[in-house]
PDB file of N, CA and C in Angstrom:
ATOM      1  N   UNK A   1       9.303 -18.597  -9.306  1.00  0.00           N
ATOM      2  CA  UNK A   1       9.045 -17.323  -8.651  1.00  0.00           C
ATOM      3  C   UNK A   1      10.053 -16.293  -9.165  1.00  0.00           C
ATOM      4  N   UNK A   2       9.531 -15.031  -9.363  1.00  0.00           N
ATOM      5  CA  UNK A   2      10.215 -13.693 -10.031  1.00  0.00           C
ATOM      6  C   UNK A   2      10.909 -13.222  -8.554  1.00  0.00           C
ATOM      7  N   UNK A   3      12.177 -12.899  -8.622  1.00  0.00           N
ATOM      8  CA  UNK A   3      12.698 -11.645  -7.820  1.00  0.00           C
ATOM      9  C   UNK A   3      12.104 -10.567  -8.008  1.00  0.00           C
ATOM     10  N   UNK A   4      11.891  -9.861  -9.446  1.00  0.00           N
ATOM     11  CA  UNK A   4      12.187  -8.473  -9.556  1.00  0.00           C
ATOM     12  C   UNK A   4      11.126  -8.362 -10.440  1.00  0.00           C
ATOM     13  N   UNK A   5      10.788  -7.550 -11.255  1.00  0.00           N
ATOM     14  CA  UNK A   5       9.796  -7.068 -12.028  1.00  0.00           C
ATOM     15  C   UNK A   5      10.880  -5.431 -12.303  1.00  0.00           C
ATOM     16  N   UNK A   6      10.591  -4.965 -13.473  1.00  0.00           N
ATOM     17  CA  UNK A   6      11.377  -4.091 -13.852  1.00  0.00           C
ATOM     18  C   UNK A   6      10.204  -3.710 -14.529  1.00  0.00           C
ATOM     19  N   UNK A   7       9.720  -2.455 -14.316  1.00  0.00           N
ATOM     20  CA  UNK A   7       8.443  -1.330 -15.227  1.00  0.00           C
ATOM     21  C   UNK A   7       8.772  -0.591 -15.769  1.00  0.00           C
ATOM     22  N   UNK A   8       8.920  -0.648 -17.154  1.00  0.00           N
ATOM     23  CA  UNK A   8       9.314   0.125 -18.278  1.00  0.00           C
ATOM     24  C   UNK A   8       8.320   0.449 -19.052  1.00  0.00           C
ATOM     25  N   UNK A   9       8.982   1.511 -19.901  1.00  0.00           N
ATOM     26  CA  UNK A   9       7.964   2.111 -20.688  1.00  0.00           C
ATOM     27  C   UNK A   9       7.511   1.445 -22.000  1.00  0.00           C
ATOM     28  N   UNK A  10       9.128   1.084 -22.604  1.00  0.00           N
ATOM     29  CA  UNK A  10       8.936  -0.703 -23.471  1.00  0.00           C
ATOM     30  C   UNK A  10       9.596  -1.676 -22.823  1.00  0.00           C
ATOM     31  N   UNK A  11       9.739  -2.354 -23.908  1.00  0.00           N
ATOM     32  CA  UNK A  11      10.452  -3.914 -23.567  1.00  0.00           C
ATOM     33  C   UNK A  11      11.560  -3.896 -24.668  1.00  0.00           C
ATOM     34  N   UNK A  12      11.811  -2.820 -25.528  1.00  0.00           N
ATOM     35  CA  UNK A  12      12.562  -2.866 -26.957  1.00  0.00           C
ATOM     36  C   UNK A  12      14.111  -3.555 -26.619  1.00  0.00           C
ATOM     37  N   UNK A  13      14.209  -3.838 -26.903  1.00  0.00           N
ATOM     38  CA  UNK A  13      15.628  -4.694 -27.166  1.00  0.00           C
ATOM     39  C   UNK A  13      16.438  -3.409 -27.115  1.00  0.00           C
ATOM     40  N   UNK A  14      17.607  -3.514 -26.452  1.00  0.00           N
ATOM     41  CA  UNK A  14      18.961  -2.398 -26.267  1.00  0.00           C
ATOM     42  C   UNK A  14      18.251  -1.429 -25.646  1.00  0.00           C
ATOM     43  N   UNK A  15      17.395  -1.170 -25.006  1.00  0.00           N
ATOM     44  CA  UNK A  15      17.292   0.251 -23.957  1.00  0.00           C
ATOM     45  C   UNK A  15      17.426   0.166 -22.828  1.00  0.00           C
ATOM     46  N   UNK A  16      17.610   1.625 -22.099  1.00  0.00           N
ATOM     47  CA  UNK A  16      18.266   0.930 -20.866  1.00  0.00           C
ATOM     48  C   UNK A  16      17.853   0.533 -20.069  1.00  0.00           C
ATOM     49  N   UNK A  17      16.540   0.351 -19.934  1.00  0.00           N
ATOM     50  CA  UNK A  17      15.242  -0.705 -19.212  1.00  0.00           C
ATOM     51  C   UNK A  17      16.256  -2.288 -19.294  1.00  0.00           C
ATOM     52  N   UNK A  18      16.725  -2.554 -21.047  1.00  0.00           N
ATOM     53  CA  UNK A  18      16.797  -4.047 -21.082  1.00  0.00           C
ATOM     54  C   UNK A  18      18.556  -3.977 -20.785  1.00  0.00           C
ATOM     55  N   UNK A  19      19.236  -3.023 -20.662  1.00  0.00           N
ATOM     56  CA  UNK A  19      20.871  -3.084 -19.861  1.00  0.00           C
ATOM     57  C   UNK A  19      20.462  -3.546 -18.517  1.00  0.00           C
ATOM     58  N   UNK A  20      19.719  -2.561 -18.078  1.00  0.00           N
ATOM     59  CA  UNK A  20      19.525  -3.197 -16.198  1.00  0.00           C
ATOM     60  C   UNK A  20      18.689  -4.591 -16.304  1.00  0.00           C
ATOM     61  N   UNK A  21      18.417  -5.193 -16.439  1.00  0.00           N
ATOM     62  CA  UNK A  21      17.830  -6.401 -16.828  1.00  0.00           C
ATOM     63  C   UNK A  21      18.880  -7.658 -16.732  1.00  0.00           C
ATOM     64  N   UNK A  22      19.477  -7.334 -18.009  1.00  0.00           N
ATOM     65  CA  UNK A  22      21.349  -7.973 -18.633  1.00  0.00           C
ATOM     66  C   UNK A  22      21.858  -8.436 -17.052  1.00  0.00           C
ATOM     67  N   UNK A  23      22.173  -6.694 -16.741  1.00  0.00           N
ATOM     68  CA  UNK A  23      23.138  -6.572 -15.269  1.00  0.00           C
ATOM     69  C   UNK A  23      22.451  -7.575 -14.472  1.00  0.00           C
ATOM     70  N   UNK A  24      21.359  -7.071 -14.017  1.00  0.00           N
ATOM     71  CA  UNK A  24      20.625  -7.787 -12.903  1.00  0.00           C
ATOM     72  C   UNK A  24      20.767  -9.549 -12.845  1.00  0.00           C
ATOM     73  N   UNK A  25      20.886  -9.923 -14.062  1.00  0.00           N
ATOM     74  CA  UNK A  25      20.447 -11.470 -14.892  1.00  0.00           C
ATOM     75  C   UNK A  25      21.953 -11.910 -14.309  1.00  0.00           C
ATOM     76  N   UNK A  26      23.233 -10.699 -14.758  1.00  0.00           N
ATOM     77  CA  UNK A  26      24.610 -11.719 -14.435  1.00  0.00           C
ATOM     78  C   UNK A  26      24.570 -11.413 -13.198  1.00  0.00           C
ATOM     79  N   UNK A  27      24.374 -10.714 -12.376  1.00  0.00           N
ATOM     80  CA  UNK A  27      24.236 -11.066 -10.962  1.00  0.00           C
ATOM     81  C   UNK A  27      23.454 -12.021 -10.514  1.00  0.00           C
ATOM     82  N   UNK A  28      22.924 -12.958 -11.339  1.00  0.00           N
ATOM     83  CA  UNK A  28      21.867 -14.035 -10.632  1.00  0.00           C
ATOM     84  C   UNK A  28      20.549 -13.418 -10.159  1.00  0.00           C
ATOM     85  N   UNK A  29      20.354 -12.459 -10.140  1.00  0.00           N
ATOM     86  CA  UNK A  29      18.641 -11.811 -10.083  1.00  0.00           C
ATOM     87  C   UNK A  29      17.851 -12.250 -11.200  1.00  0.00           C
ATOM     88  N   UNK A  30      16.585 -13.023 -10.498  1.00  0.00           N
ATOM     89  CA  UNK A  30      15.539 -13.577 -11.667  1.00  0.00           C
ATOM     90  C   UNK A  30      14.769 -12.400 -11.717  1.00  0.00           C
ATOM     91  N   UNK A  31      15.082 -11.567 -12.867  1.00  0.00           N
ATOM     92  CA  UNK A  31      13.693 -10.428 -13.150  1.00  0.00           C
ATOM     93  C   UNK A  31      13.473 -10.811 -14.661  1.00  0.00           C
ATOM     94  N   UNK A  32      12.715  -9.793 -14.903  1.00  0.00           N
ATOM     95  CA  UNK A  32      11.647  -9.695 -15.951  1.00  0.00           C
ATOM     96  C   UNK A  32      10.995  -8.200 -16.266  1.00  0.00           C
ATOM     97  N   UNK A  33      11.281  -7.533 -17.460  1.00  0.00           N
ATOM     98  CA  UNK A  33      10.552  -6.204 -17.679  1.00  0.00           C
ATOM     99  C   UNK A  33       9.073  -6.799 -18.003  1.00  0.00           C
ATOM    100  N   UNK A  34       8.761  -5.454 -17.855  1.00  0.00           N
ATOM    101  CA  UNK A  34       7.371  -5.469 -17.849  1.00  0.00           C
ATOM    102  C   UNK A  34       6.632  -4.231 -18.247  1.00  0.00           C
ATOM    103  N   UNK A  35       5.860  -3.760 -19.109  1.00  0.00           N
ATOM    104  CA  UNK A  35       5.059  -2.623 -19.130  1.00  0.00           C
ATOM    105  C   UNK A  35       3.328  -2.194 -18.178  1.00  0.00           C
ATOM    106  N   UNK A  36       3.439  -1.340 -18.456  1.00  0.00           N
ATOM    107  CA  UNK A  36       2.343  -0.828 -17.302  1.00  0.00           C
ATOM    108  C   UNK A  36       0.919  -1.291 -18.627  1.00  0.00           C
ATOM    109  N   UNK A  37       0.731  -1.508 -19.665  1.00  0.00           N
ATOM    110  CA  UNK A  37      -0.477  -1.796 -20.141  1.00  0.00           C
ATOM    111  C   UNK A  37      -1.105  -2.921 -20.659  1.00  0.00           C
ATOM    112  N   UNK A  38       0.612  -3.718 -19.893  1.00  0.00           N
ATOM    113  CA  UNK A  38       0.018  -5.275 -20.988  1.00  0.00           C
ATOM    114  C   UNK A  38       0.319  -6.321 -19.560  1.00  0.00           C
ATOM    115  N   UNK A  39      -0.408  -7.234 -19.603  1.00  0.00           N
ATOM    116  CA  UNK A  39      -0.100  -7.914 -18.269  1.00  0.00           C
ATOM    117  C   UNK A  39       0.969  -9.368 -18.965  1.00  0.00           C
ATOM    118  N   UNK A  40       1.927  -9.129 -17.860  1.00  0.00           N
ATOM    119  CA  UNK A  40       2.777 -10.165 -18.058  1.00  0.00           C
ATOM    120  C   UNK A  40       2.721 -11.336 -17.909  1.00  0.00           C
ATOM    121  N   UNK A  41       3.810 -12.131 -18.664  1.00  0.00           N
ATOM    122  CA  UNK A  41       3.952 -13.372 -19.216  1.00  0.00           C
ATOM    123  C   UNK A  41       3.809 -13.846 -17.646  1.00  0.00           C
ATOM    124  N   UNK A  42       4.647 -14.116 -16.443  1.00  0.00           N
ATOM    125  CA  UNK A  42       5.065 -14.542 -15.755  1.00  0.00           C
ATOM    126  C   UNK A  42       4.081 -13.924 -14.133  1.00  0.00           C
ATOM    127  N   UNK A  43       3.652 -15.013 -13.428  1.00  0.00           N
ATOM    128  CA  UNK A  43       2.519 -14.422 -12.623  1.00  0.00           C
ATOM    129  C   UNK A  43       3.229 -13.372 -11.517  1.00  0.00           C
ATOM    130  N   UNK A  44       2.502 -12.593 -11.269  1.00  0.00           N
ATOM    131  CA  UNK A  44       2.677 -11.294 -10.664  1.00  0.00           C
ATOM    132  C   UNK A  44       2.250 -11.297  -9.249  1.00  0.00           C
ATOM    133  N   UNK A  45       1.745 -12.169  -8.970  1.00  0.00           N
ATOM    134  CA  UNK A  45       1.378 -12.922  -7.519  1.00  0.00           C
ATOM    135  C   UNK A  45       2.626 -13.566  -7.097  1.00  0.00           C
ATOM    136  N   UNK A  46       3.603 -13.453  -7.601  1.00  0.00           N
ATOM    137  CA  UNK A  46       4.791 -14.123  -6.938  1.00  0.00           C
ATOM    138  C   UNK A  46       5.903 -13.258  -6.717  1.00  0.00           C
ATOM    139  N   UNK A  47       5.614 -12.246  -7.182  1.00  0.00           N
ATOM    140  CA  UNK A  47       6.885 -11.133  -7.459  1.00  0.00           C
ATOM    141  C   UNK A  47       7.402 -10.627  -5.752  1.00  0.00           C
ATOM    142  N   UNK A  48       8.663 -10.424  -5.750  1.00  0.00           N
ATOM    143  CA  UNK A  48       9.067  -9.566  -4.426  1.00  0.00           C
ATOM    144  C   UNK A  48       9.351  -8.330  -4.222  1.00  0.00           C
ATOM    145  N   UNK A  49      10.108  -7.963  -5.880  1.00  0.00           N
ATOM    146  CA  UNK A  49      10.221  -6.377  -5.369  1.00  0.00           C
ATOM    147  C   UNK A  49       9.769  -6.066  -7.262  1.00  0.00           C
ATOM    148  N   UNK A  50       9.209  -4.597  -6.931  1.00  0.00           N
ATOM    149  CA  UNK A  50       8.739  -3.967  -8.363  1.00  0.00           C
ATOM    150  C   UNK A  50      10.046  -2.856  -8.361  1.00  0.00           C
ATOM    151  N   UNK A  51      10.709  -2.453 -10.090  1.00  0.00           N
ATOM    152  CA  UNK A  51      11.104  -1.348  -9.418  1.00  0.00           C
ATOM    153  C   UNK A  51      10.927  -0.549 -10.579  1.00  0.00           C
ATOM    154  N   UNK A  52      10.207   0.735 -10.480  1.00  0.00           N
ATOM    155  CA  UNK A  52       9.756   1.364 -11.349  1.00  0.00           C
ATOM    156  C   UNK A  52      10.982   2.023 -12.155  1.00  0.00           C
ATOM    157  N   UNK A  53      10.809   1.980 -13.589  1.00  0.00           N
ATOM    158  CA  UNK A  53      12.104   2.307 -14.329  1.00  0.00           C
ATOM    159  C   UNK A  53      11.748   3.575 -14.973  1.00  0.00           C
ATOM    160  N   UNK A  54      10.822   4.669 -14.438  1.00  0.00           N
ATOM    161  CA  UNK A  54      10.730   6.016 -14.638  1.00  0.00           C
ATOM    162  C   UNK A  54       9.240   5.991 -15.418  1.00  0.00           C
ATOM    163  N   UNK A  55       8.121   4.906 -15.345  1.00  0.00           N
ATOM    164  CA  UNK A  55       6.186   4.718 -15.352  1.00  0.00           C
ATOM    165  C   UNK A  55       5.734   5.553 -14.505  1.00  0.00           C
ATOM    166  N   UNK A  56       5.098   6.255 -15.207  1.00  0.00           N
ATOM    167  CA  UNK A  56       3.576   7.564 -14.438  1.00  0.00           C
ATOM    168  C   UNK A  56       3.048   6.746 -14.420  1.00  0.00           C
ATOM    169  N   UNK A  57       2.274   5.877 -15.155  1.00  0.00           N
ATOM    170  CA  UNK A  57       1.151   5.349 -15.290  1.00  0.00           C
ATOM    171  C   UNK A  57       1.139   3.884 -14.255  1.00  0.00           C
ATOM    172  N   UNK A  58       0.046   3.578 -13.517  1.00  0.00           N
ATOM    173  CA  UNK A  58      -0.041   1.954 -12.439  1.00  0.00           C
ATOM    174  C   UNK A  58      -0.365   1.408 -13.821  1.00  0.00           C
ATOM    175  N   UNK A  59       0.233  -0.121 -13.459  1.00  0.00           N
ATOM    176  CA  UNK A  59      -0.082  -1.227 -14.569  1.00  0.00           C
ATOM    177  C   UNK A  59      -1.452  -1.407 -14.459  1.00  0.00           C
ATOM    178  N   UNK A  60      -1.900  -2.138 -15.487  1.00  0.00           N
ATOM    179  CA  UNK A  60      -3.305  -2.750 -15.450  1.00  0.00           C
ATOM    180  C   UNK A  60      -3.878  -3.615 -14.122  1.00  0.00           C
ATOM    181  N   UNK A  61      -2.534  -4.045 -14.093  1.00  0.00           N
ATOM    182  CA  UNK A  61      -2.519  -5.811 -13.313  1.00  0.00           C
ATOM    183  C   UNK A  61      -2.039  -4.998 -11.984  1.00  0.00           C
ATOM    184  N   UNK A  62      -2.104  -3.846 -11.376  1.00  0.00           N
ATOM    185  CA  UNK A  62      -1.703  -3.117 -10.403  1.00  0.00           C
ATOM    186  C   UNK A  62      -2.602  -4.022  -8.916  1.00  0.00           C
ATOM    187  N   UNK A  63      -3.948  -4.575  -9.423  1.00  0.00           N
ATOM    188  CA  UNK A  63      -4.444  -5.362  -8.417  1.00  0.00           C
ATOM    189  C   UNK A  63      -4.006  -6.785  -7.900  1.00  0.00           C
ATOM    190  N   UNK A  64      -2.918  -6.870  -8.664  1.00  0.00           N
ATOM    191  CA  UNK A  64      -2.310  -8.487  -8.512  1.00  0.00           C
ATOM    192  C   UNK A  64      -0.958  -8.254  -7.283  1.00  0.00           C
ATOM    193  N   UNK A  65      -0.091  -7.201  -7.313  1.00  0.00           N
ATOM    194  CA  UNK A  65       0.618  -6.977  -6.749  1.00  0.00           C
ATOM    195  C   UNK A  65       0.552  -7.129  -5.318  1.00  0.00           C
ATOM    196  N   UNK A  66       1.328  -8.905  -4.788  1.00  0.00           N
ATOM    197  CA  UNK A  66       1.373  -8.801  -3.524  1.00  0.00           C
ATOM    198  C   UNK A  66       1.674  -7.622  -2.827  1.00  0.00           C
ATOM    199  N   UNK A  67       0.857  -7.983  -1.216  1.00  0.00           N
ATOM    200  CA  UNK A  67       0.991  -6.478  -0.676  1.00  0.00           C
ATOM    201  C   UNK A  67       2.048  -6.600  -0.052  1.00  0.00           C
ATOM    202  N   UNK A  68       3.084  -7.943   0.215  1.00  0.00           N
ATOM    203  CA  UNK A  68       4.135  -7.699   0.657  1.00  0.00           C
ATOM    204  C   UNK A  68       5.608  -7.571  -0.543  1.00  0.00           C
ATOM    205  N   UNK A  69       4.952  -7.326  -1.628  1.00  0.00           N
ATOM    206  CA  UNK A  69       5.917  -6.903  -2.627  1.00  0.00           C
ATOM    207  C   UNK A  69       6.538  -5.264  -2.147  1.00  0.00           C
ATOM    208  N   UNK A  70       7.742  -5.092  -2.491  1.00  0.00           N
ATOM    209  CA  UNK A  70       8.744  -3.499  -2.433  1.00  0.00           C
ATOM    210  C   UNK A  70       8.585  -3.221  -3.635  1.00  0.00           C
ATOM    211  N   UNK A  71       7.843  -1.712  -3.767  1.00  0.00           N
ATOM    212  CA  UNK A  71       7.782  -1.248  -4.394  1.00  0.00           C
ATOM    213  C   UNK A  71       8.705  -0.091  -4.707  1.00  0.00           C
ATOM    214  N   UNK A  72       9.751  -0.396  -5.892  1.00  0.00           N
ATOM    215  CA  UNK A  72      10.462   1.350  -5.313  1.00  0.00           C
ATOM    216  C   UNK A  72      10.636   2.094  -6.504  1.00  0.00           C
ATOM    217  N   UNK A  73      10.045   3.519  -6.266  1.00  0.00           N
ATOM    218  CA  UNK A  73       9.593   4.887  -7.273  1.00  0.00           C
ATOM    219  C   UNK A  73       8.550   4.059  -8.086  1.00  0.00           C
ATOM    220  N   UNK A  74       7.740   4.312  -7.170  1.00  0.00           N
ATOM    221  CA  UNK A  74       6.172   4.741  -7.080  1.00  0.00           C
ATOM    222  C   UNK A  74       5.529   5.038  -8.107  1.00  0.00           C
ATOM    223  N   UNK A  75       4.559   4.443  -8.855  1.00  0.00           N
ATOM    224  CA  UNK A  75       4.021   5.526 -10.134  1.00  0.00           C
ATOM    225  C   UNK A  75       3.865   6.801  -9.970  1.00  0.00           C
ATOM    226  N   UNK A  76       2.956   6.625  -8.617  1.00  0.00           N
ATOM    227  CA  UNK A  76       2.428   8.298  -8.219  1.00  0.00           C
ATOM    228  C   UNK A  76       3.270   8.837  -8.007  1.00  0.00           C
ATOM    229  N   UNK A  77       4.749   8.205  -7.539  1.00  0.00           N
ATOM    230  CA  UNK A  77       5.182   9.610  -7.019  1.00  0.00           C
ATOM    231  C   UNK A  77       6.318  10.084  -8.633  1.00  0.00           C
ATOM    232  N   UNK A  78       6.227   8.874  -9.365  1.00  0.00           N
ATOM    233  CA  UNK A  78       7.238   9.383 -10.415  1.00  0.00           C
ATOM    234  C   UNK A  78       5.694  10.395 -11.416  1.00  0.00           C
ATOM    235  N   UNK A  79       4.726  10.247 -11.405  1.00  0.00           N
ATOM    236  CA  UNK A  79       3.804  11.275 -11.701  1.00  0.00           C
ATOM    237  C   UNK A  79       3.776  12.538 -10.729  1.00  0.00           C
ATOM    238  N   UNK A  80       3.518  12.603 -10.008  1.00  0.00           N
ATOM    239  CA  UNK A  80       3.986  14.098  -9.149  1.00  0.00           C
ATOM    240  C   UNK A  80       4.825  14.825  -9.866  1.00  0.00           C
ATOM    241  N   UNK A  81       6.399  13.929  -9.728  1.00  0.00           N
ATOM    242  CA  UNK A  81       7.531  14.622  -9.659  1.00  0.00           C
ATOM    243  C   UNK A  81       8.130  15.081 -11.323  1.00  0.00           C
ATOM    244  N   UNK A  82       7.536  14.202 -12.157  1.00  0.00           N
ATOM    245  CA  UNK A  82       7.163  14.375 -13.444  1.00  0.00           C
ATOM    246  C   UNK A  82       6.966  15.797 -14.560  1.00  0.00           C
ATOM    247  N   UNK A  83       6.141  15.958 -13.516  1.00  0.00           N
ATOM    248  CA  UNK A  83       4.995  17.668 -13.595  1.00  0.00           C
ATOM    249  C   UNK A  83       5.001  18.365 -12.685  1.00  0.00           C
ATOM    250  N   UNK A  84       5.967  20.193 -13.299  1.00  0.00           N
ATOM    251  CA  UNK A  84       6.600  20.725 -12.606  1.00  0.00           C
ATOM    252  C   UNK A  84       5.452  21.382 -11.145  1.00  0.00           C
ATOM    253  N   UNK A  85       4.266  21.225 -11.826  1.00  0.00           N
ATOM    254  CA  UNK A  85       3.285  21.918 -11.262  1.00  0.00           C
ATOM    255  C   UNK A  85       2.998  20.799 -10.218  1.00  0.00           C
ATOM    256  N   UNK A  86       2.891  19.828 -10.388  1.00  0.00           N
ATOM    257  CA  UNK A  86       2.402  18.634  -9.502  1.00  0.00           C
ATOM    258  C   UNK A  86       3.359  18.466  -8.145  1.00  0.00           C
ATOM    259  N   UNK A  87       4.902  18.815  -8.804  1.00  0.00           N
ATOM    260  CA  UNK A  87       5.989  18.624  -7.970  1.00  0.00           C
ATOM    261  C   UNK A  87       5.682  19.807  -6.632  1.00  0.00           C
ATOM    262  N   UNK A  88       5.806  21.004  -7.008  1.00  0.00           N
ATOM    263  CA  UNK A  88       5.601  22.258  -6.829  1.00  0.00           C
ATOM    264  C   UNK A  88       4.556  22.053  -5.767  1.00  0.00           C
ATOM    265  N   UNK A  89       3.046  22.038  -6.006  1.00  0.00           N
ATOM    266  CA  UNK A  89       2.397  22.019  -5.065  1.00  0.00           C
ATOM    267  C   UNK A  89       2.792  20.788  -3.975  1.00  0.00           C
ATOM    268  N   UNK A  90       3.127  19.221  -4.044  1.00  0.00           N
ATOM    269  CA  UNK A  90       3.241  18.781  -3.337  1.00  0.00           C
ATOM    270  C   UNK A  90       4.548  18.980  -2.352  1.00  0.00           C
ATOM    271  N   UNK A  91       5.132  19.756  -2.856  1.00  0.00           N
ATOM    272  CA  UNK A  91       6.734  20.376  -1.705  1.00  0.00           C
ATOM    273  C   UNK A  91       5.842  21.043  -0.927  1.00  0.00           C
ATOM    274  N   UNK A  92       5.433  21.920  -1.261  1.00  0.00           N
ATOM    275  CA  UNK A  92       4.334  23.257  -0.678  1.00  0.00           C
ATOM    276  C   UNK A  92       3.859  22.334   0.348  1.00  0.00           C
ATOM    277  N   UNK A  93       2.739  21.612   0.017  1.00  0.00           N
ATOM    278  CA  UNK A  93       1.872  20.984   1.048  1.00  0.00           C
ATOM    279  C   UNK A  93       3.023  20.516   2.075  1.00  0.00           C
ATOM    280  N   UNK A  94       4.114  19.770   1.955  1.00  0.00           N
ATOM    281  CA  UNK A  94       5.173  19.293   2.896  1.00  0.00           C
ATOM    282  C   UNK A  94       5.501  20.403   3.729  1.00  0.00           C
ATOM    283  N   UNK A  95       5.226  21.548   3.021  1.00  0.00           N
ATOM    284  CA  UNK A  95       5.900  22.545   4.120  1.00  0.00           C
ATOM    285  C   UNK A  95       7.369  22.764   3.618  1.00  0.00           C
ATOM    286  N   UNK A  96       7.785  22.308   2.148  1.00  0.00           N
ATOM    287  CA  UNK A  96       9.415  22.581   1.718  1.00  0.00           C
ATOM    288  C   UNK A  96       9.158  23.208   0.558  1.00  0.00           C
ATOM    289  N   UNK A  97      10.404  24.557   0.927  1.00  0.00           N
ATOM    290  CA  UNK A  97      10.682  25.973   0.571  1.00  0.00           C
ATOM    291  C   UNK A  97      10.979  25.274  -1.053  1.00  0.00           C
ATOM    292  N   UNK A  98      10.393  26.270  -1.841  1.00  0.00           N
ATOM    293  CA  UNK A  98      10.749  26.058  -3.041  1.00  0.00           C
ATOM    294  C   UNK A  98      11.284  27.412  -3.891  1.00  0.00           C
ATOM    295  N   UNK A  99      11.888  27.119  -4.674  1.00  0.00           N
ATOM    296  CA  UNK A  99      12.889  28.544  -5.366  1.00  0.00           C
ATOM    297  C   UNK A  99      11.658  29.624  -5.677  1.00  0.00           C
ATOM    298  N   UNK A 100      10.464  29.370  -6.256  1.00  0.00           N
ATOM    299  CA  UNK A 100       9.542  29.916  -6.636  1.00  0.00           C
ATOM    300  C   UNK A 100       8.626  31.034  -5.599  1.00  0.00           C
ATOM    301  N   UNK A 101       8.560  29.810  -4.450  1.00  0.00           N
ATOM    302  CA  UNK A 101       7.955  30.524  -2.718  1.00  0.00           C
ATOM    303  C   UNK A 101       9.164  31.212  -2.249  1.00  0.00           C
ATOM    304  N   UNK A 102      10.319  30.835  -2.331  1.00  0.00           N
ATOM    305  CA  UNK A 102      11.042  31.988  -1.601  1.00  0.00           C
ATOM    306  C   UNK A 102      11.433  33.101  -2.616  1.00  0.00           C
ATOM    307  N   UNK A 103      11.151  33.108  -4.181  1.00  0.00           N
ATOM    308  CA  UNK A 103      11.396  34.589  -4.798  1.00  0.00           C
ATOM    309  C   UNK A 103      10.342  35.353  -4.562  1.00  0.00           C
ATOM    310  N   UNK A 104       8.964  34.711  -4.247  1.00  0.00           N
ATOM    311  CA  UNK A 104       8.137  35.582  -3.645  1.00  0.00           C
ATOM    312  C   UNK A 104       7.694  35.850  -2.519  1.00  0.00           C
ATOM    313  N   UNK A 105       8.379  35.683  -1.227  1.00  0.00           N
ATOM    314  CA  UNK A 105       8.365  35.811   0.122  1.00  0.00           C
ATOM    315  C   UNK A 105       9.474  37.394  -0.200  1.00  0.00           C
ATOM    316  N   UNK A 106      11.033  36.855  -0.794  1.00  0.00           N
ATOM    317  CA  UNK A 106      11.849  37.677  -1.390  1.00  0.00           C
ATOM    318  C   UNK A 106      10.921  39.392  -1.574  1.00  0.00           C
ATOM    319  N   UNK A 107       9.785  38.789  -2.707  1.00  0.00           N
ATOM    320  CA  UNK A 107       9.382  39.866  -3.216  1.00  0.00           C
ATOM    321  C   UNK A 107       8.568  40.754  -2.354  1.00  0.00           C
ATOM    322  N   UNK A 108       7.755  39.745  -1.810  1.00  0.00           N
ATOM    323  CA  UNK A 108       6.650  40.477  -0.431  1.00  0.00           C
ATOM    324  C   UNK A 108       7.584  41.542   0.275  1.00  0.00           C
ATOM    325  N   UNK A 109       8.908  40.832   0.834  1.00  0.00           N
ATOM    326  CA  UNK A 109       9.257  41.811   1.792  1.00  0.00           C
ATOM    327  C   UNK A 109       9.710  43.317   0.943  1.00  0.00           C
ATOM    328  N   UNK A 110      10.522  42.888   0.001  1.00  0.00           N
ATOM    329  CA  UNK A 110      11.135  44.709  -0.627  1.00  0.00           C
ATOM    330  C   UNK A 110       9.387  45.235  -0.527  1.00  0.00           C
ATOM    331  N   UNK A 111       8.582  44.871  -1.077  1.00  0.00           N
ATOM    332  CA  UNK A 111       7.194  45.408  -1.186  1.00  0.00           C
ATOM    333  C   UNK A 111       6.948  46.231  -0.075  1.00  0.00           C
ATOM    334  N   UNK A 112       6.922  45.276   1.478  1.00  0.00           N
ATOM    335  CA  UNK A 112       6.928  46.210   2.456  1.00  0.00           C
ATOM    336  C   UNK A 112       7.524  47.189   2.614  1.00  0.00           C
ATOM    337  N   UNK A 113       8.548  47.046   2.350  1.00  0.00           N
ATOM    338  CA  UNK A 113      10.066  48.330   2.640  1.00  0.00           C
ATOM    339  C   UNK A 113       9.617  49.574   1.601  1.00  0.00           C
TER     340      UNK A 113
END
């Protein structure tokens, strides 16, 4: 059974996908990188926590992922936050002030005056 799953963009030898890997390994954490388009060596039905290493994209094998696996940074949300426009509207919808909405709230009011 996998601890960890690590989602990278490669698997290349020396990046820093495969440093946190290293680290994780001398701390005794059983992980394993993994990319979002190729399904991995090691079954994915066993995994406990995913942790996204900066993937827009859901893996292929996104339907294998126990549902009591931790998932942390999200494809979707590292796609949102990705794209300034994507980011932007979803603050908005939250209802949080963004530099952009308050230079033009800014602007509305001199307008009135």
């Amino acid at each position: 059974m996998t601890d960890l799953f690590i989602l990278c963009r490669r698997k290349a030898r020396g990046n820093s996908s495969w440093f946190l890997e290293q680290e994780l390994k001398e701390l005794g954490v059983d992980c394993y990188r993994v990319t979002a388009s190729h399904v991995p060596a090691r079954r994915v039905e066993d995994i406990k926590m995913l942790v996204n290493y900066g993937q827009s994209r859901h893996p292929v094998w996104t339907n294998r992922i126990p549902e009591s696996c931790t998932i942390l940074n999200h494809p979707g949300t590292v796609y949102i936050s990705a794209n300034k426009l994507n980011m932007d509207a979803a603050l908005c919808e939250a209802g949080v002030p963004t530099l952009e909405s308050v230079i033009l709230k800014a602007d509305a009011y001199r307008w009135l005056d």
